[in-house]
C-alpha atoms as a PDB file:
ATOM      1  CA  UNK A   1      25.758  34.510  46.167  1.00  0.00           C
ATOM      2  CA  UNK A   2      22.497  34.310  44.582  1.00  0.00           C
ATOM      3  CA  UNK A   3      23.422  32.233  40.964  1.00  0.00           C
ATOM      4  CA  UNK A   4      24.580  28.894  39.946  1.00  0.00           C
ATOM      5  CA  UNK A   5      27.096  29.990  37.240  1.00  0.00           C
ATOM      6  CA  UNK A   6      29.049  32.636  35.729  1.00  0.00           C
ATOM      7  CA  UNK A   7      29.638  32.714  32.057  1.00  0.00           C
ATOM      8  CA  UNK A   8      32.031  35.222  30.524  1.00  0.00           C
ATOM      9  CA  UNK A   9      34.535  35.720  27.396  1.00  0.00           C
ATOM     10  CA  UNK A  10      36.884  37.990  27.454  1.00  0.00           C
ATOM     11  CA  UNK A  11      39.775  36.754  29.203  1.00  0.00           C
ATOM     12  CA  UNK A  12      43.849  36.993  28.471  1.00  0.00           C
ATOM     13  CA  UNK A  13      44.588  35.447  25.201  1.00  0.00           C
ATOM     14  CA  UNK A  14      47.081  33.308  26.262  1.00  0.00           C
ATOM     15  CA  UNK A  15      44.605  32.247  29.893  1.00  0.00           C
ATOM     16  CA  UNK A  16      42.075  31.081  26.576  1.00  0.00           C
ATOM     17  CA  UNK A  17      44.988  29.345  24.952  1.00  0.00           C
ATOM     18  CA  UNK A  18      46.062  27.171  28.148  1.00  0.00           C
ATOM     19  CA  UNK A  19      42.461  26.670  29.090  1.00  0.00           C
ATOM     20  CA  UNK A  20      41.170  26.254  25.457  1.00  0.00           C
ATOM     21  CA  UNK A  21      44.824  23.289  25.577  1.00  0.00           C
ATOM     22  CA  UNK A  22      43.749  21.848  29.342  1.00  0.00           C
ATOM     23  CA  UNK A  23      40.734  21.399  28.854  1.00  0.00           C
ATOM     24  CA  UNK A  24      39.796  24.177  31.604  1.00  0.00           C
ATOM     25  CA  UNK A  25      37.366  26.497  30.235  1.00  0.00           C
ATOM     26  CA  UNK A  26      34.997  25.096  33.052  1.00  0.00           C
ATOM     27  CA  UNK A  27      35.928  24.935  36.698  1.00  0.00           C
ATOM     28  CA  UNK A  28      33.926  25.245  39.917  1.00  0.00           C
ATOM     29  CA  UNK A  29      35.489  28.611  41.134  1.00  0.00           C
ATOM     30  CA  UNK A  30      35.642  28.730  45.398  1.00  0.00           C
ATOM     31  CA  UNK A  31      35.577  32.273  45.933  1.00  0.00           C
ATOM     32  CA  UNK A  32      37.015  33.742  49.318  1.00  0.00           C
ATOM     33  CA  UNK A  33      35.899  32.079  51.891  1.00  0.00           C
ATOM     34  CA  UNK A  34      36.670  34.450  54.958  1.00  0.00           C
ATOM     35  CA  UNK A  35      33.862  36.801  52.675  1.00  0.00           C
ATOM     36  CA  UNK A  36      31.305  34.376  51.447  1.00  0.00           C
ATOM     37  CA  UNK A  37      32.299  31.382  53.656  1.00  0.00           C
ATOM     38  CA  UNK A  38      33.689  27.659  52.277  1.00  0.00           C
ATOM     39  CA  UNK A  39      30.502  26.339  51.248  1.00  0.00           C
ATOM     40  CA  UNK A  40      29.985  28.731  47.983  1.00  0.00           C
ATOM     41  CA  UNK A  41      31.309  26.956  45.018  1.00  0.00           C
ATOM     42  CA  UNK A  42      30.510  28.935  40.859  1.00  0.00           C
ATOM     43  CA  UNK A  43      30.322  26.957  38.174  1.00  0.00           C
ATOM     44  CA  UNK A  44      32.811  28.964  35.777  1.00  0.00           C
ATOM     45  CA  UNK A  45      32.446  28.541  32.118  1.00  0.00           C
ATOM     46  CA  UNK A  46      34.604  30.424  29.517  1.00  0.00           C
ATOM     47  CA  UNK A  47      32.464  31.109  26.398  1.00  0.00           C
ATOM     48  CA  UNK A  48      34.497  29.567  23.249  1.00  0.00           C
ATOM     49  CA  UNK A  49      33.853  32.231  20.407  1.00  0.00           C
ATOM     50  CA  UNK A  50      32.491  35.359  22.928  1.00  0.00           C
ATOM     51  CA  UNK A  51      28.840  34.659  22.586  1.00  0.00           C
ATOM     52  CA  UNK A  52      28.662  35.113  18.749  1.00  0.00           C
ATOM     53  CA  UNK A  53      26.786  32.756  16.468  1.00  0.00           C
ATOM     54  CA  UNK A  54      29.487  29.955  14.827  1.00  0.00           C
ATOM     55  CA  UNK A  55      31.077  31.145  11.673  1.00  0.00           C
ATOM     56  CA  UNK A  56      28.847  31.334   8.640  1.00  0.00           C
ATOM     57  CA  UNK A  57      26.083  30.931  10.767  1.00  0.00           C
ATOM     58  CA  UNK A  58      24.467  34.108  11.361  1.00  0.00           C
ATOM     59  CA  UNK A  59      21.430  33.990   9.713  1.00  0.00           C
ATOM     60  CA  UNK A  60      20.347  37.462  10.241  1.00  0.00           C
ATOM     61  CA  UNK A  61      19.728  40.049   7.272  1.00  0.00           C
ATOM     62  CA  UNK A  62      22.806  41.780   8.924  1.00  0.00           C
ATOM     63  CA  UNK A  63      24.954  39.517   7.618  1.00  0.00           C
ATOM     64  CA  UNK A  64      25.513  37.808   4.582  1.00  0.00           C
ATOM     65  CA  UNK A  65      26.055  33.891   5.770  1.00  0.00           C
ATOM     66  CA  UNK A  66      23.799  31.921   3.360  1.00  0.00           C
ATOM     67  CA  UNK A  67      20.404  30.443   4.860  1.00  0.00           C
ATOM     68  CA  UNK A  68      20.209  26.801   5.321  1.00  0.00           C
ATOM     69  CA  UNK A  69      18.493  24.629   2.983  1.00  0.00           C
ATOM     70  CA  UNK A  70      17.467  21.082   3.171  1.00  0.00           C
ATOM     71  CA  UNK A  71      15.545  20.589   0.429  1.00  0.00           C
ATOM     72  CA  UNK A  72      17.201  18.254  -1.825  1.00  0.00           C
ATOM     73  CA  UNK A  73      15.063  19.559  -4.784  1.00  0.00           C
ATOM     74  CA  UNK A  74      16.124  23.174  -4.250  1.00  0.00           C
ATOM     75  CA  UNK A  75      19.335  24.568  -6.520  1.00  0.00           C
ATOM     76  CA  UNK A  76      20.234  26.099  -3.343  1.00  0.00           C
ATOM     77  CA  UNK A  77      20.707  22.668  -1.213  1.00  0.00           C
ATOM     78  CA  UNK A  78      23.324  23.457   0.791  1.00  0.00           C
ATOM     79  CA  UNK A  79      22.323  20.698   4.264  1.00  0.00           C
ATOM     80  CA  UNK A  80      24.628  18.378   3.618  1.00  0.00           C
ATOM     81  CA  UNK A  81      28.028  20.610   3.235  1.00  0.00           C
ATOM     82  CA  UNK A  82      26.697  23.074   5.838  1.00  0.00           C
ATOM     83  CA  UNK A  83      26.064  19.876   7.983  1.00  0.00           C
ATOM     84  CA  UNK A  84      29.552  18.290   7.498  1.00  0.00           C
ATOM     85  CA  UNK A  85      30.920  21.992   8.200  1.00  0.00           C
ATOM     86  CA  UNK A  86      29.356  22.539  11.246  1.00  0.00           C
ATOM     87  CA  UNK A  87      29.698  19.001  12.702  1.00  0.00           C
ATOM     88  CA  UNK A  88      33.236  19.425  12.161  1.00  0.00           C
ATOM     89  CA  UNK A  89      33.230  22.625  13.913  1.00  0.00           C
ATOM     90  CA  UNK A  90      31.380  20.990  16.934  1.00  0.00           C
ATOM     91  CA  UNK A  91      34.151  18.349  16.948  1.00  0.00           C
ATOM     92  CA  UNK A  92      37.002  21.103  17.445  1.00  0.00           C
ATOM     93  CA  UNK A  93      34.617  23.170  19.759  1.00  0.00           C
ATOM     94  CA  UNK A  94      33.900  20.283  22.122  1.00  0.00           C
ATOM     95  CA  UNK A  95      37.033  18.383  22.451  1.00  0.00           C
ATOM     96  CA  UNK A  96      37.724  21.881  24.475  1.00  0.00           C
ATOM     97  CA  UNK A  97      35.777  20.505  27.288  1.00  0.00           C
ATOM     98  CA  UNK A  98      35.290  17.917  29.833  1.00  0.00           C
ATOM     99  CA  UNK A  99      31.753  16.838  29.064  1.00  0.00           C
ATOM    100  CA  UNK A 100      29.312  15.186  26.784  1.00  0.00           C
ATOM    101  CA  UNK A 101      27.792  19.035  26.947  1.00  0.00           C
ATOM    102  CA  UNK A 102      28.556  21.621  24.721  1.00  0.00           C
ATOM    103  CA  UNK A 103      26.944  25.195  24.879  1.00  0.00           C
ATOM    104  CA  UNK A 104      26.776  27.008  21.527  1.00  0.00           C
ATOM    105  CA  UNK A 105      25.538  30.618  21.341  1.00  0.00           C
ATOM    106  CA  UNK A 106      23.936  32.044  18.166  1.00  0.00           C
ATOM    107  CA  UNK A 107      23.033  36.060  18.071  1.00  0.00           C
ATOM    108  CA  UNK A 108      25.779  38.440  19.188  1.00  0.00           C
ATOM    109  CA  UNK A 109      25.086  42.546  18.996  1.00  0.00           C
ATOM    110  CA  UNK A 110      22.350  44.193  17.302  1.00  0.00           C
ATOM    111  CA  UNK A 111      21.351  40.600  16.088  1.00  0.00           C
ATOM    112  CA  UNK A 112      18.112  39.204  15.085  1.00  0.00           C
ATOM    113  CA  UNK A 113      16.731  41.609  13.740  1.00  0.00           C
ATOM    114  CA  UNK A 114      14.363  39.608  12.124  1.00  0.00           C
ATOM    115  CA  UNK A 115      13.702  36.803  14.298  1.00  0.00           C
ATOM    116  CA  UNK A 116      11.701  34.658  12.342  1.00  0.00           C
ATOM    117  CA  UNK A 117      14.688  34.440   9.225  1.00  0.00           C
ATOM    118  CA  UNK A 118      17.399  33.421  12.407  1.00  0.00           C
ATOM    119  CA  UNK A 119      14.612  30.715  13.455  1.00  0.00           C
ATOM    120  CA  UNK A 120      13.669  29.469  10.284  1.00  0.00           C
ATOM    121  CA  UNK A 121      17.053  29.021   9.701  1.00  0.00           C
ATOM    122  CA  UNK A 122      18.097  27.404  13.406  1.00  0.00           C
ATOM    123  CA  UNK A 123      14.684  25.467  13.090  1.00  0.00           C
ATOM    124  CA  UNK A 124      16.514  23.570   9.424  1.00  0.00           C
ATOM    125  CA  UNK A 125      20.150  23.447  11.033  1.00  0.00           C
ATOM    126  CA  UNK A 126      18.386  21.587  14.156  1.00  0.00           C
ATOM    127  CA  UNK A 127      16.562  19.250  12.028  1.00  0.00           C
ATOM    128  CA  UNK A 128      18.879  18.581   9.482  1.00  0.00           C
ATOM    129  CA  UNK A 129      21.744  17.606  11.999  1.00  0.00           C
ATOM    130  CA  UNK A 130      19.533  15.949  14.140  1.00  0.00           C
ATOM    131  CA  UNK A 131      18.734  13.366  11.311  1.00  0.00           C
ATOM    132  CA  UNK A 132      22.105  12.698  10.258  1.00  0.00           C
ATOM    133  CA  UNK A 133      24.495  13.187  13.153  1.00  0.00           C
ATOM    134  CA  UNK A 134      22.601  11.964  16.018  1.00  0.00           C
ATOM    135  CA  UNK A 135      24.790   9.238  16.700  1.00  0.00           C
ATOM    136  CA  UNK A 136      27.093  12.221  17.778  1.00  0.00           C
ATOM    137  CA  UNK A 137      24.908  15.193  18.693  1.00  0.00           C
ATOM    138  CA  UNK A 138      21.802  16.257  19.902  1.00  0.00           C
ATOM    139  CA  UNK A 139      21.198  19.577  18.842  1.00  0.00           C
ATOM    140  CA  UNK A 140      18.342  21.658  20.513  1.00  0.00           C
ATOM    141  CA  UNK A 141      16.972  25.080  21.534  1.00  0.00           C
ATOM    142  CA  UNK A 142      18.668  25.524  25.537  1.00  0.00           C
ATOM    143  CA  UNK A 143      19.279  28.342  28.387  1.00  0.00           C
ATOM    144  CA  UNK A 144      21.972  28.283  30.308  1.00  0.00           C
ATOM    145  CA  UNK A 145      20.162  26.627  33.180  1.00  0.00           C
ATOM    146  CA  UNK A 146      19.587  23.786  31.357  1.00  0.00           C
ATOM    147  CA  UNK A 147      23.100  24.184  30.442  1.00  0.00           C
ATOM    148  CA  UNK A 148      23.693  24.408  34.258  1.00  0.00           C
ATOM    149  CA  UNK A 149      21.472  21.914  34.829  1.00  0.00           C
ATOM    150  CA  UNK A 150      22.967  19.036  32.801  1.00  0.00           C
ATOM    151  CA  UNK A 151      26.256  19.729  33.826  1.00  0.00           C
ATOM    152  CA  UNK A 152      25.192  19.114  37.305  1.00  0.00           C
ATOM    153  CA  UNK A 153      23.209  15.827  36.504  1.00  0.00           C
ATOM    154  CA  UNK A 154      26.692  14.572  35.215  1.00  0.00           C
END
């Protein structure tokens, strides 16, 4: 067919609910075979949140979501709630799916605007979680081949 995976989001509402319940927002998808023959096989992956940034994460000057800040001297230190929030959000995200692997978008439409605020701020999130929840996650800068990729390697 010509590509390792499809991602998509929009599906039926209650299809999400099931798959979001069975743990079955991957599968390996056999298309037709009397059309493409019985050796394709499509890695299928159901995006959790469309491909929108998490929740009070969009760090664009679009949108109002506070930056992150990990300076402890600062009045605006914010790390260690904003940490707790999100790792808690990557708990409930995850437990969705099958693997140690967990694909996160950040951006969505007419986003980044100014890319260097959105990095700045990913660059801190990355760090910050990274020091303190590494026992649990490893948070990094991806494409979905890599995505692909490690999903394949396990």
């Amino acid at each position: 067919m010509g590509f390792d995976a499809l991602f998509f989001a929009r599906l039926d509402y209650k299809e999400k609910e099931k798959r979001l319940n069975d743990k079955s927002m991957e599968w390996i998808w056999m298309p037709n075979e009397d059309s493409l023959g019985k050796d394709v096989n499509l890695l299928t992956h159901v995006l959790y949140a469309h491909y929108s940034s998490p929740q009070n994460l969009n760090f664009d000057i679009l949108d109002n979501d506070e930056p992150w800040i990990n300076d402890k001297t600062s009045d605006t230190f914010n790390a260690e709630q904003r940490g707790e929030d999100f790792k808690n959000y990557l708990d409930e995200r995850c437990d969705h799916y099958i693997t140690d692997e967990c694909f996160v978008l950040f951006g969505d439409d007419f986003r980044y605007m100014n890319a260097m605020q959105n990095y700045e701020n990913m660059d801190a999130m990355i760090k910050w979680m990274n020091e303190h929840y590494s026992d649990t996650y490893n948070l990094f800068y991806s494409t979905p081949s890599m995505y692909v990729d490690a999903l394949n390697a396990t």
